[in-house]
Protein backbone atom coordinates (compact mmCIF):
# COMPACT_ATOMS: atom_id res chain seq x y z
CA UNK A 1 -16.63 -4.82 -60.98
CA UNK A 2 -17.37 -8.17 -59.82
CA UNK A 3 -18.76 -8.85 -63.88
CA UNK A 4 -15.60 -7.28 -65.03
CA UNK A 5 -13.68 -9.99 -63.06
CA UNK A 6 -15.95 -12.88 -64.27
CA UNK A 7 -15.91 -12.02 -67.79
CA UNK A 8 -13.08 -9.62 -68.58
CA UNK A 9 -9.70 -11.69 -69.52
CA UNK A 10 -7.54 -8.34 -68.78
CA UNK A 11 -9.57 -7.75 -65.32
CA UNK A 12 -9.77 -11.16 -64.54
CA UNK A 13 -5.99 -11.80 -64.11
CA UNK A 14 -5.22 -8.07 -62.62
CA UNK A 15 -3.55 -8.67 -58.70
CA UNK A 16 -2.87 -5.62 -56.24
CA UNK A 17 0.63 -5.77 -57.26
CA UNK A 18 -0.22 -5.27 -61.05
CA UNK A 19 -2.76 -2.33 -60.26
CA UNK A 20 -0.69 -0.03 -58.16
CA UNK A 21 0.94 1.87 -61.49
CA UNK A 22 -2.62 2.79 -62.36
CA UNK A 23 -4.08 3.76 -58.64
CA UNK A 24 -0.55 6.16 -58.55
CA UNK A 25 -1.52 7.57 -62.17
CA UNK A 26 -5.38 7.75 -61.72
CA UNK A 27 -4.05 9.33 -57.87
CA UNK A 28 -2.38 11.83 -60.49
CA UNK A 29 -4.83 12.15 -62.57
CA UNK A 30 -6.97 13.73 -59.77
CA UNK A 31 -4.24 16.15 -58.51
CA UNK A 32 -3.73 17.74 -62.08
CA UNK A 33 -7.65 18.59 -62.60
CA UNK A 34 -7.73 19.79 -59.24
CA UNK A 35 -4.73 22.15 -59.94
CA UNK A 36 -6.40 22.75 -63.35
CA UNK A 37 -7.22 26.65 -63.76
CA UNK A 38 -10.10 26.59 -64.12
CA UNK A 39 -11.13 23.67 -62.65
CA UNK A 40 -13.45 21.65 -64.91
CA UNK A 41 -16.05 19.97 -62.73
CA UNK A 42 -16.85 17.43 -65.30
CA UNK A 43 -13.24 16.42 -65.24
CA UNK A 44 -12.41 16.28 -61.91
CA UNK A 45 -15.60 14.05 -61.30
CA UNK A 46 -15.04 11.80 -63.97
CA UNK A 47 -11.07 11.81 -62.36
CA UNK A 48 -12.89 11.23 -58.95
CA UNK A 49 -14.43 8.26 -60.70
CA UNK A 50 -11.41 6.33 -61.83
CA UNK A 51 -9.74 6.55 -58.90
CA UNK A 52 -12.85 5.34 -57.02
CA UNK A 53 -13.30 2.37 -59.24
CA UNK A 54 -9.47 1.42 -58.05
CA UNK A 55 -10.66 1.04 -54.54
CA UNK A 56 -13.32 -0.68 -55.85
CA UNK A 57 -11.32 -2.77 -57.93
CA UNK A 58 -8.62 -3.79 -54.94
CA UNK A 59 -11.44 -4.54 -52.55
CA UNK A 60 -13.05 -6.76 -55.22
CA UNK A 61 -9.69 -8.66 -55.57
CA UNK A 62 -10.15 -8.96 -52.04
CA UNK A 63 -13.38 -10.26 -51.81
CA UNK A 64 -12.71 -13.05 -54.35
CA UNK A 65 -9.88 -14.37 -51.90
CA UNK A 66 -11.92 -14.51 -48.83
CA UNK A 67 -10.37 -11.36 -47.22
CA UNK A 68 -12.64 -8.35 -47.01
CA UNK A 69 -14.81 -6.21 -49.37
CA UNK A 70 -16.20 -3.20 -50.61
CA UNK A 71 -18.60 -3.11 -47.43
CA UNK A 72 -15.57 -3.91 -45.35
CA UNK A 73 -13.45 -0.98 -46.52
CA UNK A 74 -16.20 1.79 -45.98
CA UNK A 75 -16.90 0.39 -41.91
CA UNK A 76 -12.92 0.96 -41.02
CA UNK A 77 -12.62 4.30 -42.61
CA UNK A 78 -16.23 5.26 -40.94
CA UNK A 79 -14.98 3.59 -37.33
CA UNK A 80 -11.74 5.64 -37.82
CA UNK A 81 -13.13 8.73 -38.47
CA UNK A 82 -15.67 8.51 -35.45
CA UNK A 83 -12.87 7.13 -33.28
CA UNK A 84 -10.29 10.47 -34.27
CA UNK A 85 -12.83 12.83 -33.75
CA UNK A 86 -14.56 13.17 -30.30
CA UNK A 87 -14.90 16.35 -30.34
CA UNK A 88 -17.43 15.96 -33.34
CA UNK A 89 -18.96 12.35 -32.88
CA UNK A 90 -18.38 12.37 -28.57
CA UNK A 91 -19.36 15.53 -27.70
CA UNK A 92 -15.71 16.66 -26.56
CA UNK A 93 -14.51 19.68 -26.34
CA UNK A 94 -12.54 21.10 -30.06
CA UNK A 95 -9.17 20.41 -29.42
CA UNK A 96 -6.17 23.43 -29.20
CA UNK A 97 -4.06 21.08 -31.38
CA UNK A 98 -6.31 19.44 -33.52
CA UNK A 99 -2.96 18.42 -35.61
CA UNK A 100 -1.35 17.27 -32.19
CA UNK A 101 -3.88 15.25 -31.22
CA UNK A 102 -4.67 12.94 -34.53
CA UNK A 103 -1.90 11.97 -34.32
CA UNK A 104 -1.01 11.54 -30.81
CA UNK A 105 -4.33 9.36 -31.51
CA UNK A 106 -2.79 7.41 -34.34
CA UNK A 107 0.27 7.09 -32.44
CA UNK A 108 -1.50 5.38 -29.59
CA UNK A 109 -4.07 3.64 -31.77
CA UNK A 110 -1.28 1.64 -33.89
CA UNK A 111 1.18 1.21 -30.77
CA UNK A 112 4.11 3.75 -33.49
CA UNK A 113 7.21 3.94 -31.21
CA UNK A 114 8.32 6.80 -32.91
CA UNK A 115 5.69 9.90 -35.00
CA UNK A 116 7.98 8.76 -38.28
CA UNK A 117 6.49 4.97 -38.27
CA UNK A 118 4.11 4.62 -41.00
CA UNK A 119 4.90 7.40 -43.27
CA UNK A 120 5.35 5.55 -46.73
CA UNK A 121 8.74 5.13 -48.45
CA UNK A 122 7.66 5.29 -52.17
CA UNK A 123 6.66 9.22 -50.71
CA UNK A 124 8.46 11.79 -53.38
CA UNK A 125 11.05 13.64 -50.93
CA UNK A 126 9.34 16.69 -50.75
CA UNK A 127 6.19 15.03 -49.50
CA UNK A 128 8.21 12.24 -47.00
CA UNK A 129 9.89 15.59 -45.53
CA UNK A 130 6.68 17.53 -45.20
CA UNK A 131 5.78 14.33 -43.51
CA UNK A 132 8.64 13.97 -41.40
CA UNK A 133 8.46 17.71 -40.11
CA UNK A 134 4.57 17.77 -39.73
CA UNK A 135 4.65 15.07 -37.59
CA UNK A 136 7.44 16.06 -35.15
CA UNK A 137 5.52 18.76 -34.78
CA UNK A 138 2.22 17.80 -34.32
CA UNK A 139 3.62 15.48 -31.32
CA UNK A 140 6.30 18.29 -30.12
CA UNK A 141 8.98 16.85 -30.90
CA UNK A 142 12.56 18.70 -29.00
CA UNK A 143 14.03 19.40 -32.39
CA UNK A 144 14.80 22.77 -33.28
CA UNK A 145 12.63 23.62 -36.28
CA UNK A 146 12.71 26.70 -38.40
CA UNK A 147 9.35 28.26 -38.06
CA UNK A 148 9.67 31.90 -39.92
CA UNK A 149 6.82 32.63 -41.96
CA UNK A 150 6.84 32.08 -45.27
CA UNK A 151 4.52 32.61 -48.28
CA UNK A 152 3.21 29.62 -50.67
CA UNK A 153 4.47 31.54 -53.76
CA UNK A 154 8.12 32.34 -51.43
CA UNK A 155 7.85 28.35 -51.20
CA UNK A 156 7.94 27.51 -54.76
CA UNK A 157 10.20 29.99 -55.86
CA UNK A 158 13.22 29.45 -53.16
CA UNK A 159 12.76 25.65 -54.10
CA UNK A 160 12.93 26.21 -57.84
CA UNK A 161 15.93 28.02 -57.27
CA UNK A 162 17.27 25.78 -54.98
CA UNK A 163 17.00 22.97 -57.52
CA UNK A 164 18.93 25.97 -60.45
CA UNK A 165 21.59 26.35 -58.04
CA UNK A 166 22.28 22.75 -57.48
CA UNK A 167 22.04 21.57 -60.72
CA UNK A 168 24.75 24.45 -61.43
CA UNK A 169 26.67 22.95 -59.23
CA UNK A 170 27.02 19.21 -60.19
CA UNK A 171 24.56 18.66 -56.87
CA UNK A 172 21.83 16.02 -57.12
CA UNK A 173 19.41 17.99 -55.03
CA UNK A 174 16.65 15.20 -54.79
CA UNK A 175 19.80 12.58 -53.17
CA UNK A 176 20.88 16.00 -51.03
CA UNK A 177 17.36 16.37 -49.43
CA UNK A 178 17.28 12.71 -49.00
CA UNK A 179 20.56 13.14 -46.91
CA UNK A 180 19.55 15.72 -45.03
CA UNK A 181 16.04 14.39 -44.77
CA UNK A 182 17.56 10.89 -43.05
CA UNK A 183 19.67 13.33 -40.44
CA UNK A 184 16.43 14.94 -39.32
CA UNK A 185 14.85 11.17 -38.88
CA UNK A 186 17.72 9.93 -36.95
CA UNK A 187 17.53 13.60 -34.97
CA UNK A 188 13.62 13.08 -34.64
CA UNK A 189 14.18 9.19 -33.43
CA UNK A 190 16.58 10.12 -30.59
CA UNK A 191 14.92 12.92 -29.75
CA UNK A 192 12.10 10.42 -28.46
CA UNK A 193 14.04 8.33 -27.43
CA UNK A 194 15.40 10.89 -24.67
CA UNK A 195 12.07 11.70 -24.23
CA UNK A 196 11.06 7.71 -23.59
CA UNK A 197 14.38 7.56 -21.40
CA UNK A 198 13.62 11.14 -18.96
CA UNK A 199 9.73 9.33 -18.74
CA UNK A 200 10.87 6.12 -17.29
């Protein structure tokens, strides 16, 4: 990577900013030969690859500017890891609520007012409100969830026809999940607040 830079024109002038529409398709890329059936080893390693060379590639930006490397990027995940699991690295006990307490840990560990700070925006909806409602719960959040179980294949198919039914209708159903989405946030974010206030 570092000869690519030197000697590549097209690598050479690449920034984080230009990159990220190639870490999100290479991030894709990874996801469809892991859903693959079967699942070609050769191609999800070689998928692996290219989305391993993107770190590489970011942190080698990096490096060039006098801001951290390759070496650099491998010590934080490794401290993080040790640091969010005691009960493997620290000889505590394993944890009820191992869910609960990463990110209670987190939470602490990045001073988040609120469980919803630091999930991304550029998230797809689905994944922001699987976000959104894993979190709450992880932390116990007093919002009334529904908790009935349900079964993957259930999941996909009441979705799918979900999305029929909308569309029917003349009803954006990405926009409406958004909507309802942001009422469960501001429901989540007062919630603690309450919480904050009945602690103080």
């Amino acid at each position: 990577m570092q000869r690519l830079r030197a000697e590549c024109p097209w690598d050479a002038q690449q920034s984080h900013r230009s990159l990220v529409k190639h870490l999100i398709e290479e991030a894709a890329e990874v996801t469809e030969a892991i859903e693959a059936d079967p699942v070609s080893d050769a191609d999800l390693c070689e998928e692996l690859g290219d989305l391993l060379m993107q770190v590489y590639f970011h942190a080698e930006i990096a490096r060039t500017e006098q801001r951290f490397d390759i070496e650099d990027v491998a010590r934080g995940i490794c401290d993080k890891l040790v640091a969010r699991h005691p009960w493997v690295f620290d000889g505590a006990a394993d944890p009820d609520d191992i869910d609960g307490v990463w990110e209670q840990a987190k939470q602490a560990e990045k001073q988040r007012a609120s469980a919803l700070e630091g999930i991304p925006e550029p998230l797809n909806t689905l994944a922001k409100a699987g976000k959104v409602v894993s979190r709450s719960r992880a932390v116990h959040v007093d919002v009334a969830m529904a908790d009935e179980p349900i079964t993957a294949d259930a999941v996909g198919r009441q979705i799918l026809a979900l999305v029929q039914r909308a569309q029917a209708s003349g009803v954006d159903a990405d926009q409406a999940t958004r909507d309802a989405l942001r009422v469960l946030e501001y429901q989540v974010r007062d919630s603690e607040l309450h919480a904050r206030g009945s602690d103080s």
